[in-house]
Protein backbone atom coordinates (compact mmCIF):
# COMPACT_ATOMS: atom_id res chain seq x y z
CA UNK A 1 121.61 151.00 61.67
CA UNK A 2 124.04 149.91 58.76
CA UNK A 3 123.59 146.14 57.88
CA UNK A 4 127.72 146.15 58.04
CA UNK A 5 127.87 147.56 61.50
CA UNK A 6 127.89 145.16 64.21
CA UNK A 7 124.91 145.37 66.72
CA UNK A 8 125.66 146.56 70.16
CA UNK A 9 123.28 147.81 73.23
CA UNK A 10 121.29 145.82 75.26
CA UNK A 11 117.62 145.97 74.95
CA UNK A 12 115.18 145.17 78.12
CA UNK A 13 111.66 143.68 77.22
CA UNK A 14 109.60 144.08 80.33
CA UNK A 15 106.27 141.96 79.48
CA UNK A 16 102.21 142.41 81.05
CA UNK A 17 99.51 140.12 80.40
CA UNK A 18 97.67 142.84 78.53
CA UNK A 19 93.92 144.31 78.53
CA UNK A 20 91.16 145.17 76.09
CA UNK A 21 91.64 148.34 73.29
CA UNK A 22 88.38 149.45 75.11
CA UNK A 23 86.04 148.67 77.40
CA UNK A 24 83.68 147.46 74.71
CA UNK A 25 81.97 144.27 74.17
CA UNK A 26 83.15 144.64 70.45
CA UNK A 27 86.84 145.06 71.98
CA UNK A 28 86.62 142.35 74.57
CA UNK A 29 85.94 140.04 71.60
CA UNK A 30 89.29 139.46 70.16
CA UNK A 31 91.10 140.29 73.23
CA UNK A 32 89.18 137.52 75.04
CA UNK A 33 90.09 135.30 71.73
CA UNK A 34 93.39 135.86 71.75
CA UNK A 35 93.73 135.45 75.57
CA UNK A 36 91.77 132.11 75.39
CA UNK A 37 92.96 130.51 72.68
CA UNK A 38 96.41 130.23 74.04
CA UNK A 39 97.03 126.85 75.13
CA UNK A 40 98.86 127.49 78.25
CA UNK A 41 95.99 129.27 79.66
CA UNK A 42 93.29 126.78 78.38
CA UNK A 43 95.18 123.95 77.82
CA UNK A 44 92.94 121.24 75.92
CA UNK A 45 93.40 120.00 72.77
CA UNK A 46 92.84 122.31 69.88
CA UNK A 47 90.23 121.27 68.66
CA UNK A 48 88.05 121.56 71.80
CA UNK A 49 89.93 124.73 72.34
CA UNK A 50 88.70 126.53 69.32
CA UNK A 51 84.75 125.63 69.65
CA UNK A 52 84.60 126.43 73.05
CA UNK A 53 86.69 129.92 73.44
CA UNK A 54 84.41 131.16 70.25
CA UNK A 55 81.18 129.41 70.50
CA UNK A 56 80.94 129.38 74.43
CA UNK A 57 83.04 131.40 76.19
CA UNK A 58 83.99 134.46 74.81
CA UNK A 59 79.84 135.03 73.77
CA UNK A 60 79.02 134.50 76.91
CA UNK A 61 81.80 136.17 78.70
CA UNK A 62 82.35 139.48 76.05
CA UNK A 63 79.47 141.53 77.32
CA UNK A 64 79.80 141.23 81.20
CA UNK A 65 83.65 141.86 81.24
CA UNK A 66 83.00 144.89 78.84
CA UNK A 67 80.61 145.92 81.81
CA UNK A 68 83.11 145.21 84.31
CA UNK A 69 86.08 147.18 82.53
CA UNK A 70 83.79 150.17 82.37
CA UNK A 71 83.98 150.73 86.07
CA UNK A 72 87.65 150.70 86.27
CA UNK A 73 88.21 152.57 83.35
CA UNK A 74 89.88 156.34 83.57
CA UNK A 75 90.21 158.96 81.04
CA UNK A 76 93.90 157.64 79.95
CA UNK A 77 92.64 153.93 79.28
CA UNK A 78 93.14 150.73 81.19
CA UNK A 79 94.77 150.98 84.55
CA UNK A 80 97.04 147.92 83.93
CA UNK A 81 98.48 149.18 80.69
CA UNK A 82 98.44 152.85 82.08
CA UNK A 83 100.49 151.70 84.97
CA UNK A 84 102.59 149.59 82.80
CA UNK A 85 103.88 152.66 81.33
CA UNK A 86 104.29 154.10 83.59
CA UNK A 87 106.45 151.82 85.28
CA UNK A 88 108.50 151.63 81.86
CA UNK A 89 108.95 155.14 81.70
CA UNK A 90 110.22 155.22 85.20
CA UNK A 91 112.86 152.18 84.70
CA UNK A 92 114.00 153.74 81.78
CA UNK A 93 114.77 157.22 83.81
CA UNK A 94 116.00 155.03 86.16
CA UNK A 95 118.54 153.23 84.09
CA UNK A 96 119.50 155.93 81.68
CA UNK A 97 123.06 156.06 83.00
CA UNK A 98 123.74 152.42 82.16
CA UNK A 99 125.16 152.34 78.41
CA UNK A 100 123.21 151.68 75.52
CA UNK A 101 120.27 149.97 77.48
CA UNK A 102 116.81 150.57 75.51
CA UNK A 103 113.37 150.04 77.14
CA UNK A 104 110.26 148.15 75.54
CA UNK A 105 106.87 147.26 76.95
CA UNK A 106 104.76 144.58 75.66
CA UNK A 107 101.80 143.37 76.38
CA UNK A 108 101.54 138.91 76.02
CA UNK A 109 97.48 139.75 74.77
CA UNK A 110 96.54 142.87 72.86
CA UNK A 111 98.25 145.71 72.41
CA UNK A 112 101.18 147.08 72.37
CA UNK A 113 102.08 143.17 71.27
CA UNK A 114 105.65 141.56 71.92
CA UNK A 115 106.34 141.67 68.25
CA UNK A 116 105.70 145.44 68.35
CA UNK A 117 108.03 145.91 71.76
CA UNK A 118 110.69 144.17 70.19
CA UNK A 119 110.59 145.94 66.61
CA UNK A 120 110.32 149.20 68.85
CA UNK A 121 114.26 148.42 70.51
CA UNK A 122 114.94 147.34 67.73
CA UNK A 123 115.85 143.96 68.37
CA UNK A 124 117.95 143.50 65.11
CA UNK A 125 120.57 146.82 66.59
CA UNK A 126 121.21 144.54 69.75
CA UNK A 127 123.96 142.19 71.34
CA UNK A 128 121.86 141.16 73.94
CA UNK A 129 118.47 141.24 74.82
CA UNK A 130 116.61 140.95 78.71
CA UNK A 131 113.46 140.09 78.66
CA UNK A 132 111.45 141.10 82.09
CA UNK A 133 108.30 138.97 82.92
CA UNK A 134 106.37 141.19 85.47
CA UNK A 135 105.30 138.08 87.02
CA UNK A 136 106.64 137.67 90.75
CA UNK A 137 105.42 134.02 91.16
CA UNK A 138 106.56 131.44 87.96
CA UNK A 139 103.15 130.09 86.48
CA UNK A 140 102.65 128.32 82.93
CA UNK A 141 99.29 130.61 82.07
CA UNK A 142 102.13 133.68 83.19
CA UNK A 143 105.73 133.07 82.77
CA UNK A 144 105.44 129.99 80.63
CA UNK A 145 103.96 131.67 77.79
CA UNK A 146 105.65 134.88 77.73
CA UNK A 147 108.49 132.59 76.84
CA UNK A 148 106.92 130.44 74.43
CA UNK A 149 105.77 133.77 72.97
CA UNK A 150 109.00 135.86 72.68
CA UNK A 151 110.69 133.15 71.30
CA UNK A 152 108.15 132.56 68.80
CA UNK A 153 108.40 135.75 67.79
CA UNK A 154 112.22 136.10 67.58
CA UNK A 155 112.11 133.01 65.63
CA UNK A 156 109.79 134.95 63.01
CA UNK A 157 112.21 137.64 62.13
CA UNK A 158 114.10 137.69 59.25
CA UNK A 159 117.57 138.72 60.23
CA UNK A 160 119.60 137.32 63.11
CA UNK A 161 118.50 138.29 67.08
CA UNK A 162 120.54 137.58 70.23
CA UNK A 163 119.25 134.84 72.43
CA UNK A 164 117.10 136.21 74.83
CA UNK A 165 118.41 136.43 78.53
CA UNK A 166 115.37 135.72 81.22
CA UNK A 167 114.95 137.85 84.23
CA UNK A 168 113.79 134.46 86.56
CA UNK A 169 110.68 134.93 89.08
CA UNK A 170 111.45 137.40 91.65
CA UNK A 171 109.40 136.50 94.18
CA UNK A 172 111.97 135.57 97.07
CA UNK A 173 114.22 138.84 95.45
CA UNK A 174 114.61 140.91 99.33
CA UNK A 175 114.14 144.18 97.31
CA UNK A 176 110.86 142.99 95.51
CA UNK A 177 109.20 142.10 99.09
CA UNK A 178 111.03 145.48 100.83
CA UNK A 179 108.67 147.27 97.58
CA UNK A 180 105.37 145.82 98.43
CA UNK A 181 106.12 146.52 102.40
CA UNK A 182 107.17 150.36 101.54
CA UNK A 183 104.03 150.46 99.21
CA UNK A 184 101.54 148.41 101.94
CA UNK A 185 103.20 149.74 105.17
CA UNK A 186 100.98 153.10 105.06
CA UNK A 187 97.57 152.01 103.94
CA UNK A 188 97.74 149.44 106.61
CA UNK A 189 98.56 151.40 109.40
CA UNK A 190 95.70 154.18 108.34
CA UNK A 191 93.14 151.34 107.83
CA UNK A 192 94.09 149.46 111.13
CA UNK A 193 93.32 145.88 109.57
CA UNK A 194 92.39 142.78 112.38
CA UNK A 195 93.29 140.62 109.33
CA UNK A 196 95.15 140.88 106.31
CA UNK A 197 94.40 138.56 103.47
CA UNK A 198 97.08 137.99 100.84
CA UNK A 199 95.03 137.16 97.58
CA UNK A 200 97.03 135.80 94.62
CA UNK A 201 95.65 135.02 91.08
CA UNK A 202 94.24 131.12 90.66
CA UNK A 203 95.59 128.48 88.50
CA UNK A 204 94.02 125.04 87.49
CA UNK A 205 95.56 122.10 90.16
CA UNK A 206 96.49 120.17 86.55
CA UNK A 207 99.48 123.27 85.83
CA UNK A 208 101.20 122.30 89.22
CA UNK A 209 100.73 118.65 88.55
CA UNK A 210 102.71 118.87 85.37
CA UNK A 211 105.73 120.03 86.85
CA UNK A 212 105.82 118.05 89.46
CA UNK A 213 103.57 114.76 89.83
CA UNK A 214 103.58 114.78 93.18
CA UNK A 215 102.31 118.27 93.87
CA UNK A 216 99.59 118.86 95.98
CA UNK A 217 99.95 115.24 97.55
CA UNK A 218 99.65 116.94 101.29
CA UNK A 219 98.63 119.49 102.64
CA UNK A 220 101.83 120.75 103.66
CA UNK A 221 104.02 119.98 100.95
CA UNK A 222 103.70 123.46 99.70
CA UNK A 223 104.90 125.35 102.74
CA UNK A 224 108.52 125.88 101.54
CA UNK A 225 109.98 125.78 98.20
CA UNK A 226 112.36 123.62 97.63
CA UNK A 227 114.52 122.24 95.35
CA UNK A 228 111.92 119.13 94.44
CA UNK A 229 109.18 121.81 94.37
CA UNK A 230 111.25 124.94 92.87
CA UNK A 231 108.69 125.98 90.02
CA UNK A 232 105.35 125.41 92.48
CA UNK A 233 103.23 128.20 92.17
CA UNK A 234 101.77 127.62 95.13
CA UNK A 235 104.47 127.21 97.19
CA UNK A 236 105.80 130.33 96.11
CA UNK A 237 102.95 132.15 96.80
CA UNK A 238 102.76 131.14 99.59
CA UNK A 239 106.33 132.11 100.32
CA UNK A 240 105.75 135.93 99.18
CA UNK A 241 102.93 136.05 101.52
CA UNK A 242 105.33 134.66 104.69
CA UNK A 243 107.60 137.11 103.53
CA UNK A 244 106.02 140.31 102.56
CA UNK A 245 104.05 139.49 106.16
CA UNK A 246 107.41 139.35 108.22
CA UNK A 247 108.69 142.65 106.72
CA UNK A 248 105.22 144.30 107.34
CA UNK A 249 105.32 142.31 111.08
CA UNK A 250 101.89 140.72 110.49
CA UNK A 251 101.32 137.93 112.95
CA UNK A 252 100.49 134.35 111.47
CA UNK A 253 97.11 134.60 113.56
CA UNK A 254 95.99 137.69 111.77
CA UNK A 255 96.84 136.40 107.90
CA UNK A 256 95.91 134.03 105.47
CA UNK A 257 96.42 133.07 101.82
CA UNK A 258 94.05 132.98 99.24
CA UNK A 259 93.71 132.29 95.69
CA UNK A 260 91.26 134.44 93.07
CA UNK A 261 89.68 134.28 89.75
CA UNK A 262 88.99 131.08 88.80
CA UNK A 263 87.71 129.97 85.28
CA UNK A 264 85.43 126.69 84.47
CA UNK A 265 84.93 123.73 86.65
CA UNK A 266 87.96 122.19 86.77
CA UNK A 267 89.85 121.65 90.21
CA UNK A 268 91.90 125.11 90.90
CA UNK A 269 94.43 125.68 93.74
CA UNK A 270 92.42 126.36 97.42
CA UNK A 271 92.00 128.06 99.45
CA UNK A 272 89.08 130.20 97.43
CA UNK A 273 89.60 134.24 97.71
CA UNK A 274 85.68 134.73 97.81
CA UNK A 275 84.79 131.64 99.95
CA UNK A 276 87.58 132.75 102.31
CA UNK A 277 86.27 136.47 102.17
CA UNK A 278 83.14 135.23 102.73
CA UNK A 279 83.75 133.07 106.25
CA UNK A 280 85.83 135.69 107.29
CA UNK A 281 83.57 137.56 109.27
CA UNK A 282 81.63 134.50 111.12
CA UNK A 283 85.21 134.09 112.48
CA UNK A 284 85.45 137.59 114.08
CA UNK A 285 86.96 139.58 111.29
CA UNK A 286 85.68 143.46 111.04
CA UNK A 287 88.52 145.50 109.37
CA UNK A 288 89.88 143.38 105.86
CA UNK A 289 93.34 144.39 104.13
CA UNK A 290 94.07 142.34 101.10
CA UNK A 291 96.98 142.65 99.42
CA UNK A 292 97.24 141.09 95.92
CA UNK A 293 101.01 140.20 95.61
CA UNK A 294 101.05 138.31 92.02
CA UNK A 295 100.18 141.74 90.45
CA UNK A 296 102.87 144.35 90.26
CA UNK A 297 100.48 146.83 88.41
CA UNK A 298 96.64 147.61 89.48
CA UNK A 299 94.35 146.15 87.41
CA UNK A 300 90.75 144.31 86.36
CA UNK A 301 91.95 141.48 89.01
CA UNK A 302 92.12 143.86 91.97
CA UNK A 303 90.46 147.13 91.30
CA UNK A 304 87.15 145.54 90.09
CA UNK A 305 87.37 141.68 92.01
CA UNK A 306 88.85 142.62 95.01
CA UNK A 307 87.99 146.59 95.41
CA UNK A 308 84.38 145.88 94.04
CA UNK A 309 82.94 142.59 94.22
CA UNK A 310 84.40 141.06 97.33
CA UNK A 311 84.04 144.36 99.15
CA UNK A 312 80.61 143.82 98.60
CA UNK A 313 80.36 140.12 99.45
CA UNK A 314 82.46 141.10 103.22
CA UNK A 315 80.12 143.39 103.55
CA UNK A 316 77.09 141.32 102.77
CA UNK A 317 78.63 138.54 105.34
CA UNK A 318 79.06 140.98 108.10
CA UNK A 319 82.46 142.50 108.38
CA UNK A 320 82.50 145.98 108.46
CA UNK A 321 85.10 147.65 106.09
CA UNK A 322 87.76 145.90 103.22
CA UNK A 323 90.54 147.80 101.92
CA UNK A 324 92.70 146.82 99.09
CA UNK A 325 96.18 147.64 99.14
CA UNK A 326 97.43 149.39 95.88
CA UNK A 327 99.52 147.34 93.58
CA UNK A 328 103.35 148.16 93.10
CA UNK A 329 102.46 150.21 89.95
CA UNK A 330 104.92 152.95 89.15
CA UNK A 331 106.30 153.51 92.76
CA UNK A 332 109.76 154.80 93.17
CA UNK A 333 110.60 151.86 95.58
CA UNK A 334 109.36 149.58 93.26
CA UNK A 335 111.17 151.43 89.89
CA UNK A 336 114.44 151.24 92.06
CA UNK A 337 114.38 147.60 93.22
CA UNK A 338 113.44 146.73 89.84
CA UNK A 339 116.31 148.71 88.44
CA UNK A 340 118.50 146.59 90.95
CA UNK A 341 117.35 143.15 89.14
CA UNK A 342 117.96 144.52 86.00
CA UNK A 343 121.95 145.98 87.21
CA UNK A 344 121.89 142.16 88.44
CA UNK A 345 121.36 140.71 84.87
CA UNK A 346 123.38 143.06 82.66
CA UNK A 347 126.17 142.77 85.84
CA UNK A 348 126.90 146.21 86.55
């Protein structure tokens, strides 16, 4: 592009949380580091940060997730960043009509980066620029910092950029939970679940807290979102899982919400995923569906700690099978209602 010519086009940014070059000890190192280090996933002061992501955590952590990476691994790399392109080769079919629109994927940790997604549009040829969080459910250690981090970045260039336009948490979106029921509504019915667990990713009890002092004060208070409680996490989690249930028609007896992969010893948001998996069968349950609706793309969260590991601990308590729902991924029902959100934001 000519520095005299104005810019035009508008560029979409859709953003993943990233994974590992490799499945590599060596590899896991600075991924883990850079992962870590950010302080809206481990949010301490800096200089506790530092000493304990690279004198505690990551050498103690580098070498089993390597391990754990390796089973999930297939010949064309990571599934996350596999199905992440595949998902942004799909939107980008699917919005090729719409003028001037250019696709980018970047990854918050590792590779390809942000800054690399947004030299790739180019962000300097654009008027406007969407930037798609593929985070269903608003969360500091998710949404938060892909902000923090695109900013940061468009703030770094040298030459003017256009204010980036946020596509908000589409958790409550009707053609987001339609997706997931399209996507769920066959592997359930072939598995023939008694009880479908809805397993979301974990976050420490202090993120919810910040927003709002008064969160987690009941036990109820996150059973709707509302306007006091708008950015809960938990709440909205919870939400998806009423929701996605209602369009599947999975009664409240046979469901329950769950929360997974928690780090350190710090007070994270309950119910537990493996505790839960674990009582599950002294209550009855056989037959386990989970679905995992705070990933839209298959990954180390759900192929490996739900498909693996808490298969193994049902099993171990007593219930017979456990089936894991696939993610969104690159499904056309899920490429078209993301499309829609997109149409929304550029208002065609």
């Amino acid at each position: 592009m000519n520095a005299s010519e104005p810019p035009s086009g508008i560029g979409l940014l859709l953003v993943n949380l990233g994974s590992p070059e490799a499945p590599t000890p060596e590899a896991l190192d600075p991924y883990l580091k850079e992962f870590l280090m950010d302080p809206d996933v481990i949010d301490v002061p800096g200089f506790l940060r530092w000493p304990l992501v690279h004198w505690w955590i990551v050498p103690k952590r580098k070498k089993d997730s390597a391990a754990l990476y390796r089973k999930i691994w297939t010949d064309a790399g990571s599934p996350l960043l596999v199905n992440s392109r595949a998902f942004a080769a799909a939107i980008g079919r699917e919005l090729e009509s719409e003028p001037g629109l250019r696709v980018a994927l970047g990854m918050r940790y590792g590779r390809p980066s942000i800054r690399q997604a947004l030299d790739a549009l180019p962000v300097a040829g654009l008027n406007r620029l969407i930037v798609f969080p593929l985070y269903p459910q608003y969360a500091q250690s998710s949404t938060l910092t892909v902000q923090k981090k695109v900013r940061a970045e468009l703030g770094a260039m040298p030459h003017p950029t256009p204010e980036p336009e946020w596509v908000p948490p589409f958790y409550a979106d009707v053609r987001y939970i339609e997706a997931v029921a399209a996507v769920s509504a066959g592997p359930l019915a072939d598995f023939e679940a008694d009880f479908t667990l809805f397993s979301f990713h974990g976050v420490p009890e202090r993120h919810l807290r910040r927003l709002n002092p008064v969160c987690l004060s009941s036990e109820s208070c996150c059973d709707r979102v509302t306007g006091e409680n708008r950015n809960c996490y938990r709440a909205q989690c919870i939400q998806t899982a009423r929701s996605i249930a209602q369009a599947l028609g999975v009664p409240r007896e046979r469901r329950a919400v769950a929360f997974q992969s928690r780090l350190g010893r710090t007070p994270w948001i309950q119910p537990f995923t493996d505790r839960l998996i674990q009582d599950l069968p002294r209550r009855g349950v056989r037959r386990l569906a989970v679905l995992c609706p705070s990933f839209v793309a298959d990954c180390l969260e759900t192929l490996d700690e739900i498909e693996n590991r808490e298969r193994e601990r049902f099993l171990e308590a007593g219930g017979e099978a456990l089936e894991l729902v696939p993610s969104l991924n690159a499904e056309r029902t899920w490429v078209r209602a993301a499309a829609g959100i997109v149409r929304d934001m550029i208002g065609v």
